[in-house]
C-alpha atoms as a PDB file:
ATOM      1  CA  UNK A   1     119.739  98.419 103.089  1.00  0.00           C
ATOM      2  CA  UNK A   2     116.026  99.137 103.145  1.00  0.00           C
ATOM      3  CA  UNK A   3     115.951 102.649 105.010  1.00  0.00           C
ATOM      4  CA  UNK A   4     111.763 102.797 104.870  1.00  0.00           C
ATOM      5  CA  UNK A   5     109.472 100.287 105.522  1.00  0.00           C
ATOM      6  CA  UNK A   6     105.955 100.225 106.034  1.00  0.00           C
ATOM      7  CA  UNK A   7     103.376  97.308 107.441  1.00  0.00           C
ATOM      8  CA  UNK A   8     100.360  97.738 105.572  1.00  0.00           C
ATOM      9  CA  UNK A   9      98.558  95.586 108.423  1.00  0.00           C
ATOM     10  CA  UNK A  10      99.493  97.717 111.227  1.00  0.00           C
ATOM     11  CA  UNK A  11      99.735 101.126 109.697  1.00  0.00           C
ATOM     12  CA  UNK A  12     102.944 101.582 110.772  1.00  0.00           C
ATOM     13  CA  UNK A  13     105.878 102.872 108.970  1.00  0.00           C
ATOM     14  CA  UNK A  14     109.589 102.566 109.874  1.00  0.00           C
ATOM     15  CA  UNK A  15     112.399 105.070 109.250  1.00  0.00           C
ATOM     16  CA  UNK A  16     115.809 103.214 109.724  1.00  0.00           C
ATOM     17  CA  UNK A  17     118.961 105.737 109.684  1.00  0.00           C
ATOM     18  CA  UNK A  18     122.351 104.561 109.601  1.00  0.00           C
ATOM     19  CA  UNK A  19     124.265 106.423 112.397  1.00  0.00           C
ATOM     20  CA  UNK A  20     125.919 105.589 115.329  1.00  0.00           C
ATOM     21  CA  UNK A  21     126.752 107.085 118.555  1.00  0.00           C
ATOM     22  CA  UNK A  22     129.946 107.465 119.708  1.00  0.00           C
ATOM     23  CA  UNK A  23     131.657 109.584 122.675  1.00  0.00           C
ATOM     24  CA  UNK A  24     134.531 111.813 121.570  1.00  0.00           C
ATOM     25  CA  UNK A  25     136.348 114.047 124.175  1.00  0.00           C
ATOM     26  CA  UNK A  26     133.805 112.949 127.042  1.00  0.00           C
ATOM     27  CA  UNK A  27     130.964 114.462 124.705  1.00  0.00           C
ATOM     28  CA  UNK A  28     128.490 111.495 122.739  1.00  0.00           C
ATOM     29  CA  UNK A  29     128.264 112.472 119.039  1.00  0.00           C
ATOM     30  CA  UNK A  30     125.889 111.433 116.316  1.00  0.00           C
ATOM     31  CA  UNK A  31     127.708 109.781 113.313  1.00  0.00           C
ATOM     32  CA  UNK A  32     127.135 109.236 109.723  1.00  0.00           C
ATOM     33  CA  UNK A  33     127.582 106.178 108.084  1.00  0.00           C
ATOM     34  CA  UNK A  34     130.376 108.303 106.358  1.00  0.00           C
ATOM     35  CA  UNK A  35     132.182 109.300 109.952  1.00  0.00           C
ATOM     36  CA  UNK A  36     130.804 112.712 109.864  1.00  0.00           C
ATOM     37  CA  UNK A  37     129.788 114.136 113.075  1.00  0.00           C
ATOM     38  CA  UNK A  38     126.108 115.030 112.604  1.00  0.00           C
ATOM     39  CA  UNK A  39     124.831 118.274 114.801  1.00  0.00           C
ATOM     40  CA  UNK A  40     121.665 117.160 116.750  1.00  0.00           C
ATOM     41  CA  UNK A  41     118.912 119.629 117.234  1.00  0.00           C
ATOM     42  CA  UNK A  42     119.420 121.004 120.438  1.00  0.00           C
ATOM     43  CA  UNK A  43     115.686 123.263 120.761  1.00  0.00           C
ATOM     44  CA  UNK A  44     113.465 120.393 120.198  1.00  0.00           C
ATOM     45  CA  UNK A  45     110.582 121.838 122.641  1.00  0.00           C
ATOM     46  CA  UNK A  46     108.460 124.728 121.425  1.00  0.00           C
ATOM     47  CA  UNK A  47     106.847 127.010 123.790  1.00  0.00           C
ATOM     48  CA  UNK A  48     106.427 126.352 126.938  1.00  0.00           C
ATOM     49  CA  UNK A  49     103.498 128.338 129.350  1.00  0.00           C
ATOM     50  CA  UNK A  50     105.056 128.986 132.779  1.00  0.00           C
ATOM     51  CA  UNK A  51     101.832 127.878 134.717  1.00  0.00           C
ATOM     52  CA  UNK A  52     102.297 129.780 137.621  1.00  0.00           C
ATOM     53  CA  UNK A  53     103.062 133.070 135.790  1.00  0.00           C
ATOM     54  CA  UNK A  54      99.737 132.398 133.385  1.00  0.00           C
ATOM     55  CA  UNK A  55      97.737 131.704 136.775  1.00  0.00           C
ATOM     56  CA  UNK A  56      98.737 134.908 138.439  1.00  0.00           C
ATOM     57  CA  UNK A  57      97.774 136.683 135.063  1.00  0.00           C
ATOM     58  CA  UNK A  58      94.559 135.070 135.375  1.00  0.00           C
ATOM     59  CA  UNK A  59      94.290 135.530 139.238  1.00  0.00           C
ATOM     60  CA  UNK A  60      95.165 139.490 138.782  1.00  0.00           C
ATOM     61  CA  UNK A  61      92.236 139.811 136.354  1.00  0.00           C
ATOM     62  CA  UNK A  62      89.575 137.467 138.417  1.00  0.00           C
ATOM     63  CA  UNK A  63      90.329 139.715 141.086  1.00  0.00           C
ATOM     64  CA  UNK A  64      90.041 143.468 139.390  1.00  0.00           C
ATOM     65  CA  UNK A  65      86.832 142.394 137.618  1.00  0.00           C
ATOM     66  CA  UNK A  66      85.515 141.429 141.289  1.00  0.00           C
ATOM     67  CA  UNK A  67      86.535 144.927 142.784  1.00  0.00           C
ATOM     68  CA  UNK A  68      85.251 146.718 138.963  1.00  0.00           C
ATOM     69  CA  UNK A  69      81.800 144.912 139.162  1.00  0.00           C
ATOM     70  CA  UNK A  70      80.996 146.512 142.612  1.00  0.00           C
ATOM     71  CA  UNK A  71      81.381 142.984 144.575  1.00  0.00           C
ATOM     72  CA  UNK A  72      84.028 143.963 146.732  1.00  0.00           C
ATOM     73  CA  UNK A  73      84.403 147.590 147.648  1.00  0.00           C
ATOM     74  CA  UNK A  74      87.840 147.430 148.308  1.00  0.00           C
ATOM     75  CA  UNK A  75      90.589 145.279 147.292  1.00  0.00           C
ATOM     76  CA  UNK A  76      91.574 144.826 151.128  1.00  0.00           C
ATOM     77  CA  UNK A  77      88.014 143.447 151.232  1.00  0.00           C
ATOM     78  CA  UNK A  78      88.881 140.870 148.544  1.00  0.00           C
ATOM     79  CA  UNK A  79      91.862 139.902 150.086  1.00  0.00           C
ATOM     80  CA  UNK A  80      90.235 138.943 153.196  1.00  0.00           C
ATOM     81  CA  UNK A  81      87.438 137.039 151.557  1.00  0.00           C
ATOM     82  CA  UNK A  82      90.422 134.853 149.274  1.00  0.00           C
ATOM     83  CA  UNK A  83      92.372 134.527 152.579  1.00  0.00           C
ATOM     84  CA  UNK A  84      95.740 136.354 151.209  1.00  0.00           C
ATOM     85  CA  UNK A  85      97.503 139.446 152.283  1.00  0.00           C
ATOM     86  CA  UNK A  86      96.806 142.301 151.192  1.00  0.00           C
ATOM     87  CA  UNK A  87     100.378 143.100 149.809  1.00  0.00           C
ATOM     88  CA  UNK A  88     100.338 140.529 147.655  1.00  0.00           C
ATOM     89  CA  UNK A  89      97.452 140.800 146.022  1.00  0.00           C
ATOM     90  CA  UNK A  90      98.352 144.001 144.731  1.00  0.00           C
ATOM     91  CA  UNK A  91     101.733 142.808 143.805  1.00  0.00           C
ATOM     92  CA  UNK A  92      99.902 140.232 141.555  1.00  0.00           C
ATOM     93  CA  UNK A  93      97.337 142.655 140.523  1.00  0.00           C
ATOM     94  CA  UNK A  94      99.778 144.661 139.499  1.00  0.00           C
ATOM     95  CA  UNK A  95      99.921 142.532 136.081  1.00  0.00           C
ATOM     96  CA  UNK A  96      96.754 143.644 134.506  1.00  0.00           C
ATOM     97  CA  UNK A  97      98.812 146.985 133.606  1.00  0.00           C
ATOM     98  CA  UNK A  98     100.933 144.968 131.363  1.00  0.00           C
ATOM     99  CA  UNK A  99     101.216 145.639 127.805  1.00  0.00           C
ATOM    100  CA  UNK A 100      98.878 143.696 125.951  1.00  0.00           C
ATOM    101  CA  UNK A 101     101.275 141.893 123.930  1.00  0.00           C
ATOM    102  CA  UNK A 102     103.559 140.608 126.728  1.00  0.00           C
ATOM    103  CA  UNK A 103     100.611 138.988 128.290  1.00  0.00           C
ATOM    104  CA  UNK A 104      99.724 137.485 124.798  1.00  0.00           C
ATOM    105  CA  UNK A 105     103.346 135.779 124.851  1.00  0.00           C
ATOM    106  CA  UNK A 106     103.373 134.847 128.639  1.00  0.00           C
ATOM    107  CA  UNK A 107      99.317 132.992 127.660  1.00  0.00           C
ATOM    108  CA  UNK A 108     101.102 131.486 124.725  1.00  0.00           C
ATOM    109  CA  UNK A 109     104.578 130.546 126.761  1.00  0.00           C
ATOM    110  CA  UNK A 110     106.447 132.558 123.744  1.00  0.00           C
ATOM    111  CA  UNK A 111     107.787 135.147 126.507  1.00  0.00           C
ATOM    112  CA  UNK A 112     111.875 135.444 126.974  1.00  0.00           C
ATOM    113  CA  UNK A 113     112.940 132.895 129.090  1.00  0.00           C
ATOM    114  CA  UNK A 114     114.462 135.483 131.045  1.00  0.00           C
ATOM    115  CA  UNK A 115     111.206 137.454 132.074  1.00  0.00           C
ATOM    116  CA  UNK A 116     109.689 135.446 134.912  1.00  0.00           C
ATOM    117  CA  UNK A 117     106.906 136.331 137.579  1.00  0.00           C
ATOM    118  CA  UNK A 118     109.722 137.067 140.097  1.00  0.00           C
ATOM    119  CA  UNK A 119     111.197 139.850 138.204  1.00  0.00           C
ATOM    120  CA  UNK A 120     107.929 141.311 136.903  1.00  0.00           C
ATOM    121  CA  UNK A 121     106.061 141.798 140.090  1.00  0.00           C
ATOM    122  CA  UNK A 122     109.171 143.286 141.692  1.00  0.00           C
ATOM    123  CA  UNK A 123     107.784 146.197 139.595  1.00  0.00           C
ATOM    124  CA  UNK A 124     107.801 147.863 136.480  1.00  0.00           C
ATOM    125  CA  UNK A 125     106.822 151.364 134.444  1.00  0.00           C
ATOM    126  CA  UNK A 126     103.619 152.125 133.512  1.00  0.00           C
ATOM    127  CA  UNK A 127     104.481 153.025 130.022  1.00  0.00           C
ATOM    128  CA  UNK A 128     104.218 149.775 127.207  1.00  0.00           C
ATOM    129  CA  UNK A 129     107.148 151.336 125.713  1.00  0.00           C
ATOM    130  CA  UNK A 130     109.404 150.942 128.832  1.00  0.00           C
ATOM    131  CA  UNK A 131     107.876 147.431 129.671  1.00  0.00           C
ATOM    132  CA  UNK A 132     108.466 146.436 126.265  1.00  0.00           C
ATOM    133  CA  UNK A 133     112.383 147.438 126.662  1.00  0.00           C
ATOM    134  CA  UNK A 134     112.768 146.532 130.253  1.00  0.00           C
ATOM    135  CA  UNK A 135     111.470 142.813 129.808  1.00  0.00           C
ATOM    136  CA  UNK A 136     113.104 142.762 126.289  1.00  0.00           C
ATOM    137  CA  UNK A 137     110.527 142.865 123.696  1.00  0.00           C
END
């Protein structure tokens, strides 16, 4: 059996691999040619941004530029002018006084599953050292 093939006209080339699928105790399995279960790769994705927690990162920063600049005096003064409550602005705001390197791995979606916007804006320590052990890092 020819296992690779490739069509020089279409640039193409074809991997064939002799397995087969089969369910065993309600599961489906991979098999080898030789009967041998074969373990499929179950983490196929790589990272993967959560958009909303990267937007409120970028939202939290948009908005303390705006009040550090001088163009808003006061953050309630922002909040009126982007039509949100106050309260939650500074809930989202909040996230500029994360460590540095736990917003690096929320922007690149390399953050623990487990550490979602939810859980972060219902507060956190100041200190990088006690973010870094409360979210896991």
């Amino acid at each position: 059996m020819n296992m690779l093939a490739y069509n020089d006209e279409s640039k193409i080339l074809s991997i064939v691999v002799p397995v087969s699928f089969k369910r065993r105790q309600s599961r489906k399995t991979i098999v080898s040619p030789t009967g041998k279960n074969i373990k499929a790769i179950t983490n196929v994705e790589g990272p993967k941004q959560d958009h909303v927690f990267v937007s409120s990162l970028i939202k939290a920063f948009d908005w303390q530029e705006k009040l550090d600049s001088g163009k808003y005096k006061t953050p309630k003064e922002l909040a009126e002018k982007e039509d949100i409550e106050p309260t939650h602005m500074y809930r989202i705001m909040r996230l500029t006084l994360l460590a540095p390197d736990i917003i690096q791995t929320i922007m690149d979606g390399t953050q623990p599953r487990a550490l979602t916007l939810q859980d972060v804006i219902r507060g956190f320590p100041v200190s990088w050292r006690e973010q870094r052990d409360m979210f896991g890092f």
